[in-house]
Every structure is written in structure tokens, then in C-alpha cells.
N, C-alpha and C. Protein backbone atom coordinates (compact mmCIF):
# COMPACT_ATOMS: atom_id res chain seq x y z
N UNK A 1 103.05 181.46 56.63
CA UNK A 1 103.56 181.45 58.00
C UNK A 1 102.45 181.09 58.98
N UNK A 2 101.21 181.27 58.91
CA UNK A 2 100.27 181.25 59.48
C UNK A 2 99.69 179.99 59.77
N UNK A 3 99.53 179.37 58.29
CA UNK A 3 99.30 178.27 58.08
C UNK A 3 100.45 177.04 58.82
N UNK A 4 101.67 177.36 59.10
CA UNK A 4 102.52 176.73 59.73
C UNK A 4 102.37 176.95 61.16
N UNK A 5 101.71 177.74 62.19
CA UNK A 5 101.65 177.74 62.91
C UNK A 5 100.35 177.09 63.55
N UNK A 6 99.66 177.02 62.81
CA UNK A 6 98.54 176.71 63.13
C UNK A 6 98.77 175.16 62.89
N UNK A 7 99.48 174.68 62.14
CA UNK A 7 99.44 173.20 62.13
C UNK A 7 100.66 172.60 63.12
N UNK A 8 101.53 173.13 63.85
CA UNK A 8 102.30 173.25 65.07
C UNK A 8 101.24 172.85 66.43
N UNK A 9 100.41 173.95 66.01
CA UNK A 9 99.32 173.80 67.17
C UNK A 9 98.32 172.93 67.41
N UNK A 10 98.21 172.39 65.87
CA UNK A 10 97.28 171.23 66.03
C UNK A 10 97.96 169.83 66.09
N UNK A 11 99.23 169.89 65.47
CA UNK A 11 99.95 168.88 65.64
C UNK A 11 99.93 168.57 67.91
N UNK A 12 100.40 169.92 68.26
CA UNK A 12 100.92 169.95 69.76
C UNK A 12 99.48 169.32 70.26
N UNK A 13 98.23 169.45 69.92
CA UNK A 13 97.10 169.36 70.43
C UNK A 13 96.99 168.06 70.87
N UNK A 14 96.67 167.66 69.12
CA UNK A 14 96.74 166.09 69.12
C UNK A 14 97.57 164.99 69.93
N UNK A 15 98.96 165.42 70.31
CA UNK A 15 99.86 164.75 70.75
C UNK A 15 99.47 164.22 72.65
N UNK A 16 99.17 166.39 72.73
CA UNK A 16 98.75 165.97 74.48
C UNK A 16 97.27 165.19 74.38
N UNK A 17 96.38 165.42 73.65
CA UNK A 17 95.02 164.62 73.40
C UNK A 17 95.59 162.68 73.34
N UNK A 18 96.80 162.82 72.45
CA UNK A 18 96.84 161.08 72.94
C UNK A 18 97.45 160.90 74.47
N UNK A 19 98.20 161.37 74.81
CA UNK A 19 98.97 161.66 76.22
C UNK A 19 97.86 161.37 77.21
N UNK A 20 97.10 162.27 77.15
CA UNK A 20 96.28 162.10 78.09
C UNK A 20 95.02 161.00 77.62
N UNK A 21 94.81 160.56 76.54
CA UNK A 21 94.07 159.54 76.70
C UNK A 21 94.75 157.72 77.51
N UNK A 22 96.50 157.97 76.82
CA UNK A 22 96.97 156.78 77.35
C UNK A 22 96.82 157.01 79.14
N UNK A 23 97.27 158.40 79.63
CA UNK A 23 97.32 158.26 81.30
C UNK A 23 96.00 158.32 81.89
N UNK A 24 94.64 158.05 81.27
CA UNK A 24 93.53 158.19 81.80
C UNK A 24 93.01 156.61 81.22
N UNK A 25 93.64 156.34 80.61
CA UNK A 25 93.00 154.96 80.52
C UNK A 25 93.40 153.82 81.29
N UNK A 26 93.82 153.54 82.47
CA UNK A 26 94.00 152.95 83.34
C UNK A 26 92.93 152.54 84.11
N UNK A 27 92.11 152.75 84.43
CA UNK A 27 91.45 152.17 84.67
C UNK A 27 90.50 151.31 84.81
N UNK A 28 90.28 150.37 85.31
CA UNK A 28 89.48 149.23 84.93
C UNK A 28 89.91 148.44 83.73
N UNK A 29 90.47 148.64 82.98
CA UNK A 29 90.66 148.06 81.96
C UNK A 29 92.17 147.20 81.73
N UNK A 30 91.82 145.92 82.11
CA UNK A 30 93.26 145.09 82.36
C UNK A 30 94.28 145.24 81.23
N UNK A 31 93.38 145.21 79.86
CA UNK A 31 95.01 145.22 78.94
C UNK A 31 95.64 146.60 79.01
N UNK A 32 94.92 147.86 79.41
CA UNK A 32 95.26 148.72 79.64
C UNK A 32 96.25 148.77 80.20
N UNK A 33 95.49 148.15 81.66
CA UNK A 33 96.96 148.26 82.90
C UNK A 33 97.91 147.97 82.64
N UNK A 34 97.69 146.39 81.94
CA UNK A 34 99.40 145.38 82.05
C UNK A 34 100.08 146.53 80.91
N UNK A 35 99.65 147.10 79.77
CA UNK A 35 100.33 147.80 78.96
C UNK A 35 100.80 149.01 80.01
N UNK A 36 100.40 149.70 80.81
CA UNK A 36 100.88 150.84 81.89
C UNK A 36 101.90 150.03 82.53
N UNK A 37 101.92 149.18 83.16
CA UNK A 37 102.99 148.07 84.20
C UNK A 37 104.11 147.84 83.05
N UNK A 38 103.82 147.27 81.78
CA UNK A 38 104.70 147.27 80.65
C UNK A 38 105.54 148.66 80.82
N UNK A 39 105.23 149.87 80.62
CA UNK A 39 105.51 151.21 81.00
C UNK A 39 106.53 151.44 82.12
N UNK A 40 106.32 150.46 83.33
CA UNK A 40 106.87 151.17 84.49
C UNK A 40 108.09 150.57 84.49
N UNK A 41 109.44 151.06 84.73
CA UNK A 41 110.35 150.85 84.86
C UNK A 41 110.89 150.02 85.79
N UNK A 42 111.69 148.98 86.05
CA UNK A 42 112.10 147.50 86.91
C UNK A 42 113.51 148.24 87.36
N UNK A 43 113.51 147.95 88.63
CA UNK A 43 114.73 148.48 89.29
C UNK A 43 114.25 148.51 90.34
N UNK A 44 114.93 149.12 91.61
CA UNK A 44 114.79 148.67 93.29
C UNK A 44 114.50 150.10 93.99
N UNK A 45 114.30 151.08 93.27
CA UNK A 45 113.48 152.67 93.88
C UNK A 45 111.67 152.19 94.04
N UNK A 46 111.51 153.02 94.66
CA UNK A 46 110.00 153.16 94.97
C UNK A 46 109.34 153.66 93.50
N UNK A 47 108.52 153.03 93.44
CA UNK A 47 107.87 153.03 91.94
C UNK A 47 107.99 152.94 90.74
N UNK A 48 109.10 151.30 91.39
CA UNK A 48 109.72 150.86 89.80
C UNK A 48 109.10 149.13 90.31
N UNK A 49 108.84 148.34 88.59
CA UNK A 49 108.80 147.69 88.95
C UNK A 49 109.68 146.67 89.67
N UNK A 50 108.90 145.28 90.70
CA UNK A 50 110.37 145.11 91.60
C UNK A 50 110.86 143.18 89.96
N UNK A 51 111.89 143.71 90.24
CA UNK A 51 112.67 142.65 89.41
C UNK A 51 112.37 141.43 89.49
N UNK A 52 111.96 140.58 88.93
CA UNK A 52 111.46 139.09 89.31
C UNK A 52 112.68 137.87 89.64
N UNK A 53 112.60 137.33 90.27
CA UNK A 53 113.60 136.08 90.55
C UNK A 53 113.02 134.80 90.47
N UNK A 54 114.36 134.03 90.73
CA UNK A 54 113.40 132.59 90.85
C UNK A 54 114.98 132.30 91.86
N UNK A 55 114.43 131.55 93.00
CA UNK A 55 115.32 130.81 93.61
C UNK A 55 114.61 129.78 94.47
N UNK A 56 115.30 128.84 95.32
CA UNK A 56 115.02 127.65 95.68
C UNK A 56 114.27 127.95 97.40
N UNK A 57 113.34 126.92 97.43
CA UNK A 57 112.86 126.94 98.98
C UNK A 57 113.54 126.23 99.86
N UNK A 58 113.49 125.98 100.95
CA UNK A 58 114.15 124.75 101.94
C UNK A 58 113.86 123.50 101.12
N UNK A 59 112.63 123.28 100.65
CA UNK A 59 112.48 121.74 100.43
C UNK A 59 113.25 121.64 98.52
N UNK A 60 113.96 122.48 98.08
CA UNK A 60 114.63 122.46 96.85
C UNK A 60 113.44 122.96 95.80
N UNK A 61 111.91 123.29 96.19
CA UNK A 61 111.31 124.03 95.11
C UNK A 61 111.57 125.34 94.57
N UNK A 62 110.98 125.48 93.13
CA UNK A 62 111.53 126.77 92.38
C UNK A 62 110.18 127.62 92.89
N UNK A 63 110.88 128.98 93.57
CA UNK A 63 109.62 130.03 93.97
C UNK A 63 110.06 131.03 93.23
N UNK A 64 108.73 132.11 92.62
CA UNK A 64 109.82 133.45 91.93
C UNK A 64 108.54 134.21 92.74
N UNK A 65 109.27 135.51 92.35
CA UNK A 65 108.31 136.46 92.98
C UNK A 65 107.06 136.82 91.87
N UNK A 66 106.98 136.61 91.15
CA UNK A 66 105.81 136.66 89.85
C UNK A 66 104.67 135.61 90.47
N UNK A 67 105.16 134.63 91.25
CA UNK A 67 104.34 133.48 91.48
C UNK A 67 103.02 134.62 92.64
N UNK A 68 103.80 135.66 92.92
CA UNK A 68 102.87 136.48 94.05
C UNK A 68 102.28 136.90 93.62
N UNK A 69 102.31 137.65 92.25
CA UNK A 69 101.42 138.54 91.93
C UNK A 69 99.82 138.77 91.86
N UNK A 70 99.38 139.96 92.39
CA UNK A 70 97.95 140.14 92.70
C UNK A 70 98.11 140.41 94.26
N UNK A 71 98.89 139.83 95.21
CA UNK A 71 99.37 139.98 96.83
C UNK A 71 100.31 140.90 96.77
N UNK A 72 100.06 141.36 97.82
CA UNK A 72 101.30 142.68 98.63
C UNK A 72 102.43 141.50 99.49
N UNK A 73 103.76 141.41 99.06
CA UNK A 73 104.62 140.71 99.61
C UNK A 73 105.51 141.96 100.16
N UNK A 74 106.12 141.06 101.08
CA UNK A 74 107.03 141.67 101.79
C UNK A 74 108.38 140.87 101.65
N UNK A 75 109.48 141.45 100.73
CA UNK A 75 110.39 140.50 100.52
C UNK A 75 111.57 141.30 101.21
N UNK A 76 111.76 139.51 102.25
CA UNK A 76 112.41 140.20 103.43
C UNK A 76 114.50 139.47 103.07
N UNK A 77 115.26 140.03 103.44
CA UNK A 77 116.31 139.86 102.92
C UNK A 77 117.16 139.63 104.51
N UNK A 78 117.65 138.76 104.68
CA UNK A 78 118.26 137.83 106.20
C UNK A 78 119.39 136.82 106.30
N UNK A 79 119.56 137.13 107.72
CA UNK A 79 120.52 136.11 107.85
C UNK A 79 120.79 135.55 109.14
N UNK A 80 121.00 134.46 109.21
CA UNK A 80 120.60 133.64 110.64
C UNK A 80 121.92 134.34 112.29
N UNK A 81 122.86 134.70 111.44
CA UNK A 81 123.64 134.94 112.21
C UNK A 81 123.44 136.75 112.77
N UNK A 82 122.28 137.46 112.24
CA UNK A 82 122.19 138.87 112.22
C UNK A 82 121.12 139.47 113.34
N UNK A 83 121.92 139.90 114.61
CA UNK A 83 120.64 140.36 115.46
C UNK A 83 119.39 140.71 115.13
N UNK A 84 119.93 141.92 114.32
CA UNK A 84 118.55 142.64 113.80
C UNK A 84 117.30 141.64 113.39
N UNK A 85 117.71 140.77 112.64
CA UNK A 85 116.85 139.68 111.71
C UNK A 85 116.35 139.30 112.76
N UNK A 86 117.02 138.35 114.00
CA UNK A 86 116.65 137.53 115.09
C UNK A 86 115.41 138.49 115.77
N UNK A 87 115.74 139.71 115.78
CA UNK A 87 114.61 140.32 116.75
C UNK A 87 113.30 140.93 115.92
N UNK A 88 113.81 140.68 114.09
CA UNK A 88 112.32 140.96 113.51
C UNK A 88 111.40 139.71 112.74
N UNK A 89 111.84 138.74 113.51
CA UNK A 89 111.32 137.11 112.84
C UNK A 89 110.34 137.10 113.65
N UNK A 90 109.86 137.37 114.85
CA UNK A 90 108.55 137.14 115.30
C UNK A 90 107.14 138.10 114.50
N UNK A 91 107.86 139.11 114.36
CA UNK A 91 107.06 140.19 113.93
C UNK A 91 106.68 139.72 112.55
N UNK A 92 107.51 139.71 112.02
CA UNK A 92 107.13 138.94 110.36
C UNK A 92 106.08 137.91 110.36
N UNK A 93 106.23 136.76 111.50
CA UNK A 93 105.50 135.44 111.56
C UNK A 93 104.32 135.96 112.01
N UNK A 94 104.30 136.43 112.55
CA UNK A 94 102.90 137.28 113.47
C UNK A 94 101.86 138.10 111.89
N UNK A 95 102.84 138.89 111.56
CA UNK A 95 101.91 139.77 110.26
C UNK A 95 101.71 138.69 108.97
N UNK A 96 102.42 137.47 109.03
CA UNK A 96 102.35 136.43 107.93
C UNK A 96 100.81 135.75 108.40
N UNK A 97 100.78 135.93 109.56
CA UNK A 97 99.72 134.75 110.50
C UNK A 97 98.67 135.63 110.34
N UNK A 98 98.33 136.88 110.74
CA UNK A 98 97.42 138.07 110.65
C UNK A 98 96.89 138.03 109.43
N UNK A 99 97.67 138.10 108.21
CA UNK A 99 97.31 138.71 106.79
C UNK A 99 97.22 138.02 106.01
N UNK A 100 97.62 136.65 106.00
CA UNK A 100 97.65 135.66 105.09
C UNK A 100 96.38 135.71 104.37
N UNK A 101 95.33 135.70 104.64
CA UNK A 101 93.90 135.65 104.39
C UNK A 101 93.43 136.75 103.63
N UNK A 102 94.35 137.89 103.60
CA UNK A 102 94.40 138.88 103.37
C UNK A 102 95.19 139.58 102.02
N UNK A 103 95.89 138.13 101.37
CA UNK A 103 96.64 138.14 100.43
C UNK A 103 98.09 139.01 100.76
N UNK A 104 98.57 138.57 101.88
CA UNK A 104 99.88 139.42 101.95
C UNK A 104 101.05 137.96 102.60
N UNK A 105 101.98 138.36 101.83
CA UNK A 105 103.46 137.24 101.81
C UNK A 105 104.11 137.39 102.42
N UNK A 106 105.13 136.87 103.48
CA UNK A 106 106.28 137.85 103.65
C UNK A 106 107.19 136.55 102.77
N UNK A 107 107.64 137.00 101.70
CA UNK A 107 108.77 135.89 100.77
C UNK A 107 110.16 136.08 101.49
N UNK A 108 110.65 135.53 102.17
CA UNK A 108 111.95 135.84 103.17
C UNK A 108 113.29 134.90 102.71
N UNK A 109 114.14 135.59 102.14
CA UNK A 109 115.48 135.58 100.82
C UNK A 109 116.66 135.40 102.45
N UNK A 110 116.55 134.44 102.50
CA UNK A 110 118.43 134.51 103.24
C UNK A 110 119.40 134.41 102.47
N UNK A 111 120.01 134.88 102.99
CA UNK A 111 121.45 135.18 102.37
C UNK A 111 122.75 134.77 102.56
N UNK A 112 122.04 133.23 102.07
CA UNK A 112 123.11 132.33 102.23
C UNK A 112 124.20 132.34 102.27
N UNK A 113 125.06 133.19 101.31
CA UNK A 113 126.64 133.12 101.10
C UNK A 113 126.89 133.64 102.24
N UNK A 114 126.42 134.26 103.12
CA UNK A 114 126.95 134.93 104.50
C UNK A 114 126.78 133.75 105.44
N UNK A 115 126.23 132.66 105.42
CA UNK A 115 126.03 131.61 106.32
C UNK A 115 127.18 131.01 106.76
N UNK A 116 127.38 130.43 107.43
CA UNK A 116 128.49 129.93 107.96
C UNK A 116 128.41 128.37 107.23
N UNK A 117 126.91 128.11 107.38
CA UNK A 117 126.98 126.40 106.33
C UNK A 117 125.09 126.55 106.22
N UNK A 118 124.50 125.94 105.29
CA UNK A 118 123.55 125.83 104.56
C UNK A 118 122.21 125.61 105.68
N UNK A 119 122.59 124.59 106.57
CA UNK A 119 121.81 124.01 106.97
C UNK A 119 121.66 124.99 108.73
N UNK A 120 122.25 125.86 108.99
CA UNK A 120 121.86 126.91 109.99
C UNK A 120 120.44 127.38 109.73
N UNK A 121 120.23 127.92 108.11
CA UNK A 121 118.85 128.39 108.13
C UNK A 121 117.70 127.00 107.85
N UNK A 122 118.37 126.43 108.17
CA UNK A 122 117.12 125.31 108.77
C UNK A 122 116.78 124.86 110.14
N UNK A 123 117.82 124.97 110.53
CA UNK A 123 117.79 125.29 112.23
C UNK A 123 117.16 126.52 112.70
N UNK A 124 117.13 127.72 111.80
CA UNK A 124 116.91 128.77 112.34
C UNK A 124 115.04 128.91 112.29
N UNK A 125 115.40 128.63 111.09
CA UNK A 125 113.26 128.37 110.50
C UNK A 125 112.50 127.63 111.63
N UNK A 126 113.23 126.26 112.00
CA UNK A 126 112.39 125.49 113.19
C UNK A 126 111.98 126.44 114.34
N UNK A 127 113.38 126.83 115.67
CA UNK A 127 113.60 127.52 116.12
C UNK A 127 113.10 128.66 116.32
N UNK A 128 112.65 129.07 114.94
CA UNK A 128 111.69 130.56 115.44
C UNK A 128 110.00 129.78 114.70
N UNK A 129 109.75 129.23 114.47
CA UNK A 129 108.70 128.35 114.37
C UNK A 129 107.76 129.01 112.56
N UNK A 130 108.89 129.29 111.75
CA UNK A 130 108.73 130.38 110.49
C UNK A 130 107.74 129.42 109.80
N UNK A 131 106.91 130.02 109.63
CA UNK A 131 105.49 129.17 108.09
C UNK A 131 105.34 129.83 107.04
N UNK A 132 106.36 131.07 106.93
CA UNK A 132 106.12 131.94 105.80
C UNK A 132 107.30 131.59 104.43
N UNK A 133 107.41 131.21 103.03
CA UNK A 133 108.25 130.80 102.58
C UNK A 133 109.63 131.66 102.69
N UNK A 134 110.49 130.44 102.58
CA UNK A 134 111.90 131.05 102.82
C UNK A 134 112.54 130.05 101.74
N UNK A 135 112.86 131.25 100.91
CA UNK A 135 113.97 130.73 99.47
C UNK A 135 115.80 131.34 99.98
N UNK A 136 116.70 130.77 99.00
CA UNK A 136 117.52 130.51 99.64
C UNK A 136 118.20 131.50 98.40
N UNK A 137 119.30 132.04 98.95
CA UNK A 137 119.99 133.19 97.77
C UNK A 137 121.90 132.60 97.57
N UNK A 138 121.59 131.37 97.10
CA UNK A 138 122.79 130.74 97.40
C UNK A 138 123.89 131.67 96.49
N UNK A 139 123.93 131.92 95.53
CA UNK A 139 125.06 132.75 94.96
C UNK A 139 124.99 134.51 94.98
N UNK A 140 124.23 134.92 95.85
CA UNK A 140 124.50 136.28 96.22
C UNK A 140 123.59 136.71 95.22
N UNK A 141 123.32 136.88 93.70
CA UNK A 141 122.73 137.31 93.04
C UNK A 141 121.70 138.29 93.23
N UNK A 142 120.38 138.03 93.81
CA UNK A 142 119.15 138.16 94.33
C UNK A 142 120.00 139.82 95.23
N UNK A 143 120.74 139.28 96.02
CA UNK A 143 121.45 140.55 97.35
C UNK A 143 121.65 141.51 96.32
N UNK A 144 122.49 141.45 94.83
CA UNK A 144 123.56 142.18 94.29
C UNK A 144 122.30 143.09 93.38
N UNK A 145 121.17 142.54 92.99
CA UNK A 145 120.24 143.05 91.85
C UNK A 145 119.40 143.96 93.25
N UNK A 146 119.21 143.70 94.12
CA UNK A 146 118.09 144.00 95.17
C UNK A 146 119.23 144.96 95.71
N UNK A 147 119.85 145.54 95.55
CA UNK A 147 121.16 146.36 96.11
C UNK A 147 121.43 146.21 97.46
N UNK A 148 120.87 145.16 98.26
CA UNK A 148 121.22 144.92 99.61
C UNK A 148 122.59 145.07 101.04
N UNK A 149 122.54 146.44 101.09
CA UNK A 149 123.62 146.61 101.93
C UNK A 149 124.25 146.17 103.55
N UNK A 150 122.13 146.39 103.77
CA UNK A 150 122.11 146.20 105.17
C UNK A 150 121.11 145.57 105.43
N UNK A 151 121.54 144.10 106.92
CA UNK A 151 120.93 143.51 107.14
C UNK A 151 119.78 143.53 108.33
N UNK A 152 118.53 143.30 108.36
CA UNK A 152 117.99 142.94 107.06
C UNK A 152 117.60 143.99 106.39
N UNK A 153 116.74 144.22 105.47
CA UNK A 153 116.65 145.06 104.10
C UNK A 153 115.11 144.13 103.76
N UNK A 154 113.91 145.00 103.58
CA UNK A 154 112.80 145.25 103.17
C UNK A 154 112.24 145.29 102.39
N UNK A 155 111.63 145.24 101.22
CA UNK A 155 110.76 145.84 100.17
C UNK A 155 110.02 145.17 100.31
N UNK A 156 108.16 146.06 100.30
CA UNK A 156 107.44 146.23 100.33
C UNK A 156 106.91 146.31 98.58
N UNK A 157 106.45 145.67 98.47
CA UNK A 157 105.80 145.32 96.93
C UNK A 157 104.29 145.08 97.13
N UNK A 158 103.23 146.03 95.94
CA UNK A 158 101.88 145.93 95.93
C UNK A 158 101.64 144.92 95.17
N UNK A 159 100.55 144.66 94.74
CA UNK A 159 99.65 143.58 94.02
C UNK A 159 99.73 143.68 92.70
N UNK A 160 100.59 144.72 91.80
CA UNK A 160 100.45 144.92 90.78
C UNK A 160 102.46 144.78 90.31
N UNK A 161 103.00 144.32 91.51
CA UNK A 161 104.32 144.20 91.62
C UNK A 161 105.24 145.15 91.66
N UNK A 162 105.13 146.46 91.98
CA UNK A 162 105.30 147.59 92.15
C UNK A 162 106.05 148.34 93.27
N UNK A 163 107.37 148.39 93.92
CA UNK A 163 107.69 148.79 95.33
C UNK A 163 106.90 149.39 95.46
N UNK A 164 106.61 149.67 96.66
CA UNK A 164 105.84 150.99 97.84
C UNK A 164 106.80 151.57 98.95
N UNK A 165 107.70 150.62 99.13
CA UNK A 165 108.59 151.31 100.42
C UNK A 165 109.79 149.94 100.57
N UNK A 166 111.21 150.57 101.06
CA UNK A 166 112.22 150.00 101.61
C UNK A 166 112.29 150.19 102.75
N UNK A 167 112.55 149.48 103.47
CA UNK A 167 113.05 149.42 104.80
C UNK A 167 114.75 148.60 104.82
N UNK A 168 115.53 149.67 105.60
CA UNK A 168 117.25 149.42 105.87
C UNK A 168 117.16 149.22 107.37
N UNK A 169 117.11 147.56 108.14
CA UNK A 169 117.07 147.62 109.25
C UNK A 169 116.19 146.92 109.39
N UNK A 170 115.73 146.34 111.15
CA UNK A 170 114.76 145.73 111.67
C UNK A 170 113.21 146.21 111.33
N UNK A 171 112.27 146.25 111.25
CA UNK A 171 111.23 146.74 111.22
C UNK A 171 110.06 145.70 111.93
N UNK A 172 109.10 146.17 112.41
CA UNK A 172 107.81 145.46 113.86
C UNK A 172 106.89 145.45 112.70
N UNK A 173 105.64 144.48 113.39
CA UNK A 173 104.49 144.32 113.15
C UNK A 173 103.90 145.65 113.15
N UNK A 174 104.13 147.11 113.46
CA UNK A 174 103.56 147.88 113.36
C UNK A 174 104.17 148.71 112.00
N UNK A 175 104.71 148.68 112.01
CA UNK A 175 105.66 149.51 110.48
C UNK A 175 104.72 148.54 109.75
N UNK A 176 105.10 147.32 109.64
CA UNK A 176 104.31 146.38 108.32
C UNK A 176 102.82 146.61 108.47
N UNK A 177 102.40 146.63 109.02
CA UNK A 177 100.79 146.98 109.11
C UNK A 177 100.26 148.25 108.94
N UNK A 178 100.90 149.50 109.22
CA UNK A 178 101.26 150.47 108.41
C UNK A 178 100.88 150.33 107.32
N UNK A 179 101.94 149.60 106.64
CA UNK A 179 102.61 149.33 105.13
C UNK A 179 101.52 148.70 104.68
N UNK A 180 100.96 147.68 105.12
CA UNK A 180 99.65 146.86 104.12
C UNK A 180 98.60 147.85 104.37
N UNK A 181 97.81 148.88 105.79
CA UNK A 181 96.99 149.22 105.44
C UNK A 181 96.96 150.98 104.14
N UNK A 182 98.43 151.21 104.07
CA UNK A 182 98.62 152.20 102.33
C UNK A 182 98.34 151.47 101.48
N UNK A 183 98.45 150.31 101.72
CA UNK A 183 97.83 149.64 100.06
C UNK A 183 96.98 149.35 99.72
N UNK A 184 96.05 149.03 100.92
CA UNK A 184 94.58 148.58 100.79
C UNK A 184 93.85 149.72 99.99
């Protein structure tokens, strides 16, 4: 009986001894990491990884969000006809213009199927004078995986592709700057 308990205990030992060698080995050590990121779960909560896409730019190129990785993006979810959006497009262009240098994106997803016709968010891009990429979410998809209820809709993604924060609603150059200096 003794002998069975004692090998319970060394069994239990060993187990947290690997446990804690896998959650302490993170650091510095890249195959480490990507094997930890391998680990983290993909879905649209805060501290999952964020789901990768690929959809089209204005000029018909393929952009995905993987193409970011190593940058803090801000993948912004819009629509030309949506106040809210209209009054947080300066703010975006402004923190795109600020941070660029700084390795931060804002990847900005309209949401096309709500458009009235295709070519509004090309009118709209001029118009607010946008330099930050804008891919196009022509079959809803991107909205339906990103659970997008309300316009616009936020996520905040680190360098390791990781949410940090949602935003439901307009959000300023000060919320986002906020937001990049938690990640730094």
C-alpha cells in the first residue's frame, strides 16, 4: 500500500514538474512560443487567438491578417452608410498616421453586403482621405466568424496575433492609444 502511494506521488510530481517546465518556457525561445500560440485557442474572446482571413483590397489584392503578424492591428469592422463609423474615420487615420512607424495597422473590413452598391466605399475612402488598408467583406463571412453585431466593432490584436480588447461602437484616438500603449 505504501509503495502505491508513494508512486502516486511521484507520478503527481513529475507531471506538475513537466507543467511547469512547458509554462516557464516561453520565453525567449521562438519554437517555444509558436508551440505556446499553437496552444492558444482561435475564436473572437480576449485571449484567443484572432482567426485569420484573406479578403480583397480596393485595388482587387489578396490581404489576410497573418500578413500582419509581429504588428498590433486594429481590425476595424464598417460601413459607409453608419454614423458611428463616419465620426471614427478621422481618428483611425490620425492613429494609422501616428503609429505606422511604430508597427501598428488599422486593417479596416467594410461590410459590404450592407452597402447599398460596391463602389460607395470608394467614394467613402477618397472623401475621408483613408491610407490605411481597406479589404472588402463581400459575402458577410469575415462579419459572421468575427461575431459582428454592432457597427462599427473593434478588435484590437497584439504582435503575436492574440486579441487584447473589443470595442462595440465608435472609439477616438484616445481609447486606441490607450490600447497600443498596453501592448508596448
Amino acid at each position: 500500500m505504501k509503495k502505491s502511494i508513494i508512486g502516486v506521488f511521484v507520478l503527481l510530481a513529475l507531471v506538475a514538474y513537466g507543467l511547469y517546465q512547458n509554462k516557464t518556457a516561453g520565453s525567449g525561445n521562438s519554437s517555444t512560443d509558436a508551440q505556446l500560440l499553437q496552444q492558444t485557442d482561435t475564436g473572437t474572446r480576449k485571449g484567443e487567438q484572432a482567426p485569420d482571413f484573406e479578403l480583397k483590397d480596393l485595388g482587387g489584392n489578396a490581404v489576410r491578417l497573418s500578413d500582419y503578424r509581429g504588428r498590433t492591428v486594429f481590425i476595424n469592422f464598417w460601413a459607409t452608410w453608419c454614423p458611428p463609423c463616419k465620426a471614427e474615420m478621422p481618428h483611425m487615420e490620425r492613429v494609422y498616421k501616428d503609429y505606422a512607424a511604430r508597427d501598428v495597422v488599422i486593417l479596416s473590413v467594410n461590410l459590404t453586403t450592407t452597402e447599398a452598391k460596391a463602389s460607395d466605399v470608394d467614394d467613402f475612402v477618397s472623401e475621408y482621405g483613408l491610407t490605411f488598408p481597406v479589404v472588402l467583406d463581400e459575402a458577410g463571412i469575415i462579419k459572421r466568424q468575427y461575431k459582428v453585431t454592432a457597427y462599427p466593432t473593434t478588435y484590437v490584436i497584439d504582435k503575436n496575433g492574440i486579441i487584447r480588447n473589443k470595442y462595440a461602437g465608435a472609439i477616438n484616438d484616445e481609447i486606441m492609444t490607450k490600447a497600443i500603449r498596453q501592448l508596448e
